[in-house]
Protein backbone atom coordinates (compact mmCIF):
# COMPACT_ATOMS: atom_id res chain seq x y z
CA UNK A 1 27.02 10.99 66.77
CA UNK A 2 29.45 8.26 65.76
CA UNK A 3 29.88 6.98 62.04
CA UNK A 4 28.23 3.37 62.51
CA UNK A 5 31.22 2.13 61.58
CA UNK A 6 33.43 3.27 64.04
CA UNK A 7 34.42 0.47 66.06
CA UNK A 8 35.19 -1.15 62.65
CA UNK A 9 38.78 -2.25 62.12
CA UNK A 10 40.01 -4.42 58.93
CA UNK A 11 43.09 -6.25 57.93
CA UNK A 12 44.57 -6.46 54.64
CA UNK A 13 48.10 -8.48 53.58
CA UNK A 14 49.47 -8.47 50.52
CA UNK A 15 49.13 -10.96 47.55
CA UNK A 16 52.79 -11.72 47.71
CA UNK A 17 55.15 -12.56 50.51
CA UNK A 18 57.96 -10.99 48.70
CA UNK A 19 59.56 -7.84 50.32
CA UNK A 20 61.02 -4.94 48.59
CA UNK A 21 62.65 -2.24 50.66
CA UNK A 22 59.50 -0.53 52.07
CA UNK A 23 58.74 -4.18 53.50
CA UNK A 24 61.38 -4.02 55.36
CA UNK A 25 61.55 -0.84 56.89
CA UNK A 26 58.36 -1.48 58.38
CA UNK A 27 58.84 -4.80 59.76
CA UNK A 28 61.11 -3.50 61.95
CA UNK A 29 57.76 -1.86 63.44
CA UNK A 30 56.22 -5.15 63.88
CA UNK A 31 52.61 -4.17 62.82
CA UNK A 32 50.91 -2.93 59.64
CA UNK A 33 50.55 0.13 58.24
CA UNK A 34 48.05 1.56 60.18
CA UNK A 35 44.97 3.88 57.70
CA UNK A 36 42.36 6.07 59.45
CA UNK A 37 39.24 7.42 57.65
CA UNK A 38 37.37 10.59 59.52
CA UNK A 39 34.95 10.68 55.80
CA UNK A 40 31.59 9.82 54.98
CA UNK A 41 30.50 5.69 55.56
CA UNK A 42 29.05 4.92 52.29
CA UNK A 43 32.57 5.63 50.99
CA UNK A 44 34.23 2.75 53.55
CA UNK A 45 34.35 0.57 51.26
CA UNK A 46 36.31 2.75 48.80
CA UNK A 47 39.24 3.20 52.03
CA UNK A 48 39.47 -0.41 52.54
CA UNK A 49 40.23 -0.97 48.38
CA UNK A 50 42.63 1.80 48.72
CA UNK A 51 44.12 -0.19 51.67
CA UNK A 52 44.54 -3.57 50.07
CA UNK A 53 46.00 -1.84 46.88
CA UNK A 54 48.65 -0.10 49.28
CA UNK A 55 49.27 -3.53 50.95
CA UNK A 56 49.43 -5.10 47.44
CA UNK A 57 51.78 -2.72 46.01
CA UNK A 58 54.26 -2.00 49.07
CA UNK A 59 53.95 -5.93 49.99
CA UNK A 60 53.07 -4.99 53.32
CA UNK A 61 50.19 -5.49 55.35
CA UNK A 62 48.11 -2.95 56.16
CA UNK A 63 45.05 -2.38 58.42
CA UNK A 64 42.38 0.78 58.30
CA UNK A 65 39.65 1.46 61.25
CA UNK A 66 37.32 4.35 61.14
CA UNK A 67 38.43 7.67 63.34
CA UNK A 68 35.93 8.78 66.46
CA UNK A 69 37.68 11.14 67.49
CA UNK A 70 41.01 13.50 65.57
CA UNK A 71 43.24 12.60 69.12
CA UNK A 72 43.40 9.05 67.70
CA UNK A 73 44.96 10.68 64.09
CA UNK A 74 48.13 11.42 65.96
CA UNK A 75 47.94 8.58 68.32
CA UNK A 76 46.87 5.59 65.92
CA UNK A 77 47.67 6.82 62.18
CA UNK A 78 50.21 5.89 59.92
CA UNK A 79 48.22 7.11 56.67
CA UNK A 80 44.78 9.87 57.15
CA UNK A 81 41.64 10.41 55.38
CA UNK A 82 40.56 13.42 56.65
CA UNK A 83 38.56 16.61 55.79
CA UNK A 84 40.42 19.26 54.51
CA UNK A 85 38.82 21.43 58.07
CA UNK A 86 40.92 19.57 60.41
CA UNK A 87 43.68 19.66 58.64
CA UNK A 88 43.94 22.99 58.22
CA UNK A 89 42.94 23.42 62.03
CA UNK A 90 45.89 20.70 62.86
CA UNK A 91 48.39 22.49 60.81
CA UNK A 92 47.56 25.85 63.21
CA UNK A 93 48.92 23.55 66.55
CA UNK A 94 51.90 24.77 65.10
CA UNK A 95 53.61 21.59 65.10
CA UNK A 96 51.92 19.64 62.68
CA UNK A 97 52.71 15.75 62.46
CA UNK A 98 50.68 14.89 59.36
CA UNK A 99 51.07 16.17 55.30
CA UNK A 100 49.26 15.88 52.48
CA UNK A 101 49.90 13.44 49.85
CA UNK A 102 47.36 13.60 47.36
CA UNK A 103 43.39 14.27 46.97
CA UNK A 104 41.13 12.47 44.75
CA UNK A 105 39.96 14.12 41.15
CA UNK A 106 36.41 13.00 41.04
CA UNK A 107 34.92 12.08 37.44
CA UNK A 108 32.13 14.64 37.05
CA UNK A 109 32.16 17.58 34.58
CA UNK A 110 31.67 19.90 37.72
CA UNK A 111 35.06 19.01 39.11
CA UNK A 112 36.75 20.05 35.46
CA UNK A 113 39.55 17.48 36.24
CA UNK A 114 40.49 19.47 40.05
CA UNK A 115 41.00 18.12 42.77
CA UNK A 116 37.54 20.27 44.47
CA UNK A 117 34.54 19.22 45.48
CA UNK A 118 31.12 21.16 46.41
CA UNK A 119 28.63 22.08 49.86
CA UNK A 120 25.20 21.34 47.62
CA UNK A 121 21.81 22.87 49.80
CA UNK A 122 19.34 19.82 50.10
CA UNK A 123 15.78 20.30 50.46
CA UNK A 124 12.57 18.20 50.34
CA UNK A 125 11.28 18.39 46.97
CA UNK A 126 8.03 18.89 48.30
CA UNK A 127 9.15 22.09 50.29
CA UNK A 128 8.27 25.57 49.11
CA UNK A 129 12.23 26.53 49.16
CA UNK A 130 14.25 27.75 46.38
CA UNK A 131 17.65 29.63 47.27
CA UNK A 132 19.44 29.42 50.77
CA UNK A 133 17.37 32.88 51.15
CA UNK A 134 14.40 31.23 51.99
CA UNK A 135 16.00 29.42 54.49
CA UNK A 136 15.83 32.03 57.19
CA UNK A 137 14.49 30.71 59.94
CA UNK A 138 13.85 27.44 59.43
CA UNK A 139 15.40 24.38 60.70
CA UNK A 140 19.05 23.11 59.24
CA UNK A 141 21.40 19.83 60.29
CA UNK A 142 24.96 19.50 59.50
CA UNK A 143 27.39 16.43 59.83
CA UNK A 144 29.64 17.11 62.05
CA UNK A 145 31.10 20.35 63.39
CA UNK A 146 35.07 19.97 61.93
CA UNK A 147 33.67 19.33 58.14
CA UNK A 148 34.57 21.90 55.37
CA UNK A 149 31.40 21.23 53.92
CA UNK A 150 28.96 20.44 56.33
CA UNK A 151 29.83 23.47 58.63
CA UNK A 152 33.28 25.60 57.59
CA UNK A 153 32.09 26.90 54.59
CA UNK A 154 27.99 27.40 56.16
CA UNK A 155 29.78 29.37 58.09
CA UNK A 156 31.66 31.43 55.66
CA UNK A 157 28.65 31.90 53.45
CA UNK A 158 26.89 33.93 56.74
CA UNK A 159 29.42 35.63 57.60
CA UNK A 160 30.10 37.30 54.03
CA UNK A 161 25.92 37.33 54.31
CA UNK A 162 26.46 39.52 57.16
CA UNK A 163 23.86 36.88 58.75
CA UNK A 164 25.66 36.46 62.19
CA UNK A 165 22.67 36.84 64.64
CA UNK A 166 20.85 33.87 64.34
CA UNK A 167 19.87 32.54 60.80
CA UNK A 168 18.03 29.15 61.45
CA UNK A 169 15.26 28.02 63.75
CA UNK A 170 17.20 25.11 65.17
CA UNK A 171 20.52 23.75 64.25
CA UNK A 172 21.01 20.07 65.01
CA UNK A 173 24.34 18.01 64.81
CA UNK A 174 23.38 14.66 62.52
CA UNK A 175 26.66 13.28 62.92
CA UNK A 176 27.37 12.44 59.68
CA UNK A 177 26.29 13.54 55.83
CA UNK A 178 23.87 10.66 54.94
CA UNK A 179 21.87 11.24 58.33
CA UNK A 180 21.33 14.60 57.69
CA UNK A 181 20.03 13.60 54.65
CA UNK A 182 17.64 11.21 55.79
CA UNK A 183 15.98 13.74 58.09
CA UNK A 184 16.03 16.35 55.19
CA UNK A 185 14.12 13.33 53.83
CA UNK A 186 11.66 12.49 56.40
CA UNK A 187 11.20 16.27 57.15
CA UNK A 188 12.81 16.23 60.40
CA UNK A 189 14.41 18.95 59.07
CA UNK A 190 14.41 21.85 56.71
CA UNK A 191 17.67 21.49 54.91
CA UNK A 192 21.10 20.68 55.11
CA UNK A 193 24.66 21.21 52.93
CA UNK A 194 25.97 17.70 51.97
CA UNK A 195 29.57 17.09 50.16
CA UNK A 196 28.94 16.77 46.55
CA UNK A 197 30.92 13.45 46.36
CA UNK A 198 28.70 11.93 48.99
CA UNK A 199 25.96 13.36 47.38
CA UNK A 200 26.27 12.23 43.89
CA UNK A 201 27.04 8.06 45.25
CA UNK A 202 23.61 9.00 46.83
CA UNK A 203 21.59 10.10 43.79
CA UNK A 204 23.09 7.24 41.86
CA UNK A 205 23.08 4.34 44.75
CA UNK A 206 19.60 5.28 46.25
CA UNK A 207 17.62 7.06 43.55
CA UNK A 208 14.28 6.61 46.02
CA UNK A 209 15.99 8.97 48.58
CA UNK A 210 17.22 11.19 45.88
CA UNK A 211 14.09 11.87 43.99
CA UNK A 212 12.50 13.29 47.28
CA UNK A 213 15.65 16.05 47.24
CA UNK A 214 16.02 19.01 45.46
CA UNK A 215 19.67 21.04 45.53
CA UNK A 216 18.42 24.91 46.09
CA UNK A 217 21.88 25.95 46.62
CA UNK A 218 25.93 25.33 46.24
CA UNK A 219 28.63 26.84 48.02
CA UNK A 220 32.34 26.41 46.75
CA UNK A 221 34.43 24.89 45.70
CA UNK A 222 36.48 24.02 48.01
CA UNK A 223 39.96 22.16 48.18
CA UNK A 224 38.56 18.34 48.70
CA UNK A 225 39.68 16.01 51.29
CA UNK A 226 43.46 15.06 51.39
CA UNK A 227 45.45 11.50 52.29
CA UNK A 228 47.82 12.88 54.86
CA UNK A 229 50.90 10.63 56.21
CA UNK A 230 52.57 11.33 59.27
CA UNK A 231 55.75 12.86 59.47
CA UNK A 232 57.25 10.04 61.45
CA UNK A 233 57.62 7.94 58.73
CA UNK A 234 60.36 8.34 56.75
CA UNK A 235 60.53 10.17 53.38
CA UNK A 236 61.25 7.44 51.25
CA UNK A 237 58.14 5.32 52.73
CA UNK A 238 55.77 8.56 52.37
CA UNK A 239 57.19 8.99 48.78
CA UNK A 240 56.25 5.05 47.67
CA UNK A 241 52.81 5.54 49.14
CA UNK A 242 52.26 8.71 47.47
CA UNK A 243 53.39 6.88 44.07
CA UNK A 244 51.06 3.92 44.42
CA UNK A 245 48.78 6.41 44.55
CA UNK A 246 49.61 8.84 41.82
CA UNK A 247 49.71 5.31 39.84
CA UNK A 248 46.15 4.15 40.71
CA UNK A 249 44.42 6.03 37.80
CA UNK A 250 46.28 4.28 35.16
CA UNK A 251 46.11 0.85 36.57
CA UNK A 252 44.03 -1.55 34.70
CA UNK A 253 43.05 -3.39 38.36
CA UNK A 254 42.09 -0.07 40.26
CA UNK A 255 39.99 1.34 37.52
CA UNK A 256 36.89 -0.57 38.28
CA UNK A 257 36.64 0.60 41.54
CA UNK A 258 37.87 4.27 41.23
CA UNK A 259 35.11 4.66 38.17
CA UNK A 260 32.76 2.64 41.07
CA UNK A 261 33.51 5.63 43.78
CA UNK A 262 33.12 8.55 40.95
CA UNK A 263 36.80 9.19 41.23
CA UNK A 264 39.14 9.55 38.24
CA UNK A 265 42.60 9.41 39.83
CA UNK A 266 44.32 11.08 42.70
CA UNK A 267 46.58 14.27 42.44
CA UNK A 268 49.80 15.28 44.12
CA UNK A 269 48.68 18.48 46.41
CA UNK A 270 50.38 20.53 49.64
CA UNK A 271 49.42 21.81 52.66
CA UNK A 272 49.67 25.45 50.35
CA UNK A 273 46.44 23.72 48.40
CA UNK A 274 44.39 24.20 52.07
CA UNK A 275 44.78 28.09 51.23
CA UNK A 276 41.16 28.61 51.01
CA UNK A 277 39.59 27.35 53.75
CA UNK A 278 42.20 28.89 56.33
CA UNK A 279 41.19 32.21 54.15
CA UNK A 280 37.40 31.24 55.21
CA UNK A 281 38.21 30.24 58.56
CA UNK A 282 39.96 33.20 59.11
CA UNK A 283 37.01 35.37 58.07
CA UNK A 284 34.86 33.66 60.46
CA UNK A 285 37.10 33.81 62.96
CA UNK A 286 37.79 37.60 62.28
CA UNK A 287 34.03 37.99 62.83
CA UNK A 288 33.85 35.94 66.30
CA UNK A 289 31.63 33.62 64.19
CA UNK A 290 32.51 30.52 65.15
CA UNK A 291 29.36 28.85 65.50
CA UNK A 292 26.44 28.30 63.35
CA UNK A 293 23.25 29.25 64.62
C-alpha cells in the first residue's frame, strides 16, 4: 500500500535571492535540490520544514516528494530519508550511491540523547495480551516489508526465539505504521510493532486512538533512520548540507518545530553506525528466515 501522500511533490525557494557558493554549483544543474522521504506520513510535514530550512540556508531552492518505490532513491534523489533497512540493504549492491549524513536525536528520556529509536508491540487495550508470548498464533500487521522496525527486527526477535515455523495466524502488509495501528485499533488485527517516534506523535496528537493501545512489548534499539546524500554531489555541497543540519538544534527559528516533531537535534553518523541491523539481518539471513510468518 502506498503512503497517501505519495504522489505529493512540494517546492520550496529560499528567503533570499542572494547566492553563496553552494548556489552556484547547483545552478549549473538547472533544478532544485531534489529531497525524498520513504518515512512515516504524519511526519511529512516535519521533511518539508527540513526542506525550506535547507533552501533557506544554502539559498537554493529545493523541492521534496514522497518515495513509492527505493528505484526512484537513485533515480530522483539528491538528499534521502530513509529507514535505516534499506540502507543497509543498498549499501550490500556493492556499489552504493547514497551516505549517511546525520540521524535525528529524539527528545525523550528513552533515547538518553542517541541517535536510536524503538519497535514498541501494540495491542488493544481491551485484549487479554501481555508479552509478545501470547502472541502465538494470533493475527499481526506490519508497515511495510523494508522497515527496521516494522519487519527487520520482528524478524530478528524469532529467529533468536527459535520461532521460525510459523508464529502468527495471519500476517498482513498495512503499508504503513499508522494503518497498522488503526486496525490494531478497530481489531482487525491482533497486534503490530510500530517505530517509537511515530508512536509517541501518536499518543500525544491523537490521545483517542492511543488510549485504546497498550505497548506489551519493545524490541531494540536500533540505529534510527539516517539523511543520506548521494555520492554524486560533490563533497563540499554534502558537507554544507550536513552543517545546516548539525546547526538546526541550536537555531532559535528551527527549535519550534524540532521540539514540535519530538526531536532534539540531529547527529553526525556513518554507514559503520548501520552495524546492527546488518548483524540482525545477517542472523536472519543465516537462518533462511527471511520472511515473517
Amino acid at each position: 500500500m502506498k503512503s497517501p501522500l505519495s504522489a505529493l511533490t512540494t517546492q520550496h525557494s529560499p528567503l533570499t535571492t542572494h547566492h553563496n557558493g553552494t548556489a552556484r554549483t547547483l545552478s549549473r544543474s538547472r533544478r532544485p535540490l531534489r529531497l525524498i522521504t520513504y518515512l512515516a506520513p504524519n511526519l511529512f510535514w516535519f521533511y518539508q520544514f527540513v526542506s525550506r530550512h535547507l533552501a533557506k540556508k544554502l539559498r537554493y531552492p529545493t523541492e521534496i516528494s514522497v518515495g513509492s518505490d527505493y528505484a526512484q532513491l537513485r533515480e530522483r534523489a539528491d538528499i534521502a530519508f530513509i529507514c535505516g533497512l534499506p540502507y543497509v540493504e543498498h549499501t550490500l549492491l556493492g556499489d552504493p550511491h547514497f551516505e549517511p549524513l546525520v540521524a535525528p536525536v529524539l527528545t525523550p528520556e528513552r533515547y538518553s540523547g542517541k541517535p536510536i529509536y524503538f519497535s514498541d508491540v501494540i495491542v488493544h487495550r481491551d485484549s487479554p495480551f501481555r508479552c509478545f508470548a501470547d502472541l502465538r498464533g494470533r493475527s499481526w500487521a506490519y508497515n511495510e516489508l523494508q522497515s527496521q522496525s516494522g519487519y527487520g527486527i520482528v524478524r530478528y526477535h524469532l529467529v533468536q526465539k527459535g520461532e521460525t515455523n510459523g508464529y502468527f495466524s495471519r500476517v498482513i502488509a498495512a503499508g504503513y505504521h499508522e494503518r497498522a495501528i488503526h486496525m490494531v485499533n478497530s481489531g482487525e488485527v491482533d497486534a503490530s510493532a510500530i517505530d517509537s517516534h511515530v508512536l509517541a506523535l501518536l499518543v500525544r496528537d491523537k490521545p483517542a486512538i492511543a488510549s485504546n493501545l497498550r505497548v506489551i512489548d519493545t524490541f531494540g534499539p536500533s540505529p534510527i533512520q539516517p539523511i543520506v546524500a548521494g555520492n554524486h554531489l560533490s563533497h563540499s555541497l554534502k558537507s554544507q548540507v550536513k552543517k545546516v543540519l548539525l546547526e538546526m538544534g541550536d537555531d532559535p527559528m528551527a527549535k519550534p518545530e524540532l521540539a514540535r516533531a519530538l526531536v532534539n537535534r540531529f547527529e553526525s553518523v556513518s554507514n559503520s553506525t548501520y552495524d546492527d541491523i546488518r548483524r540482525m539481518q545477517a542472523v536472519a539471513e543465516a537462518a533462511q528466515f527471511l520472511t515473517i510468518r
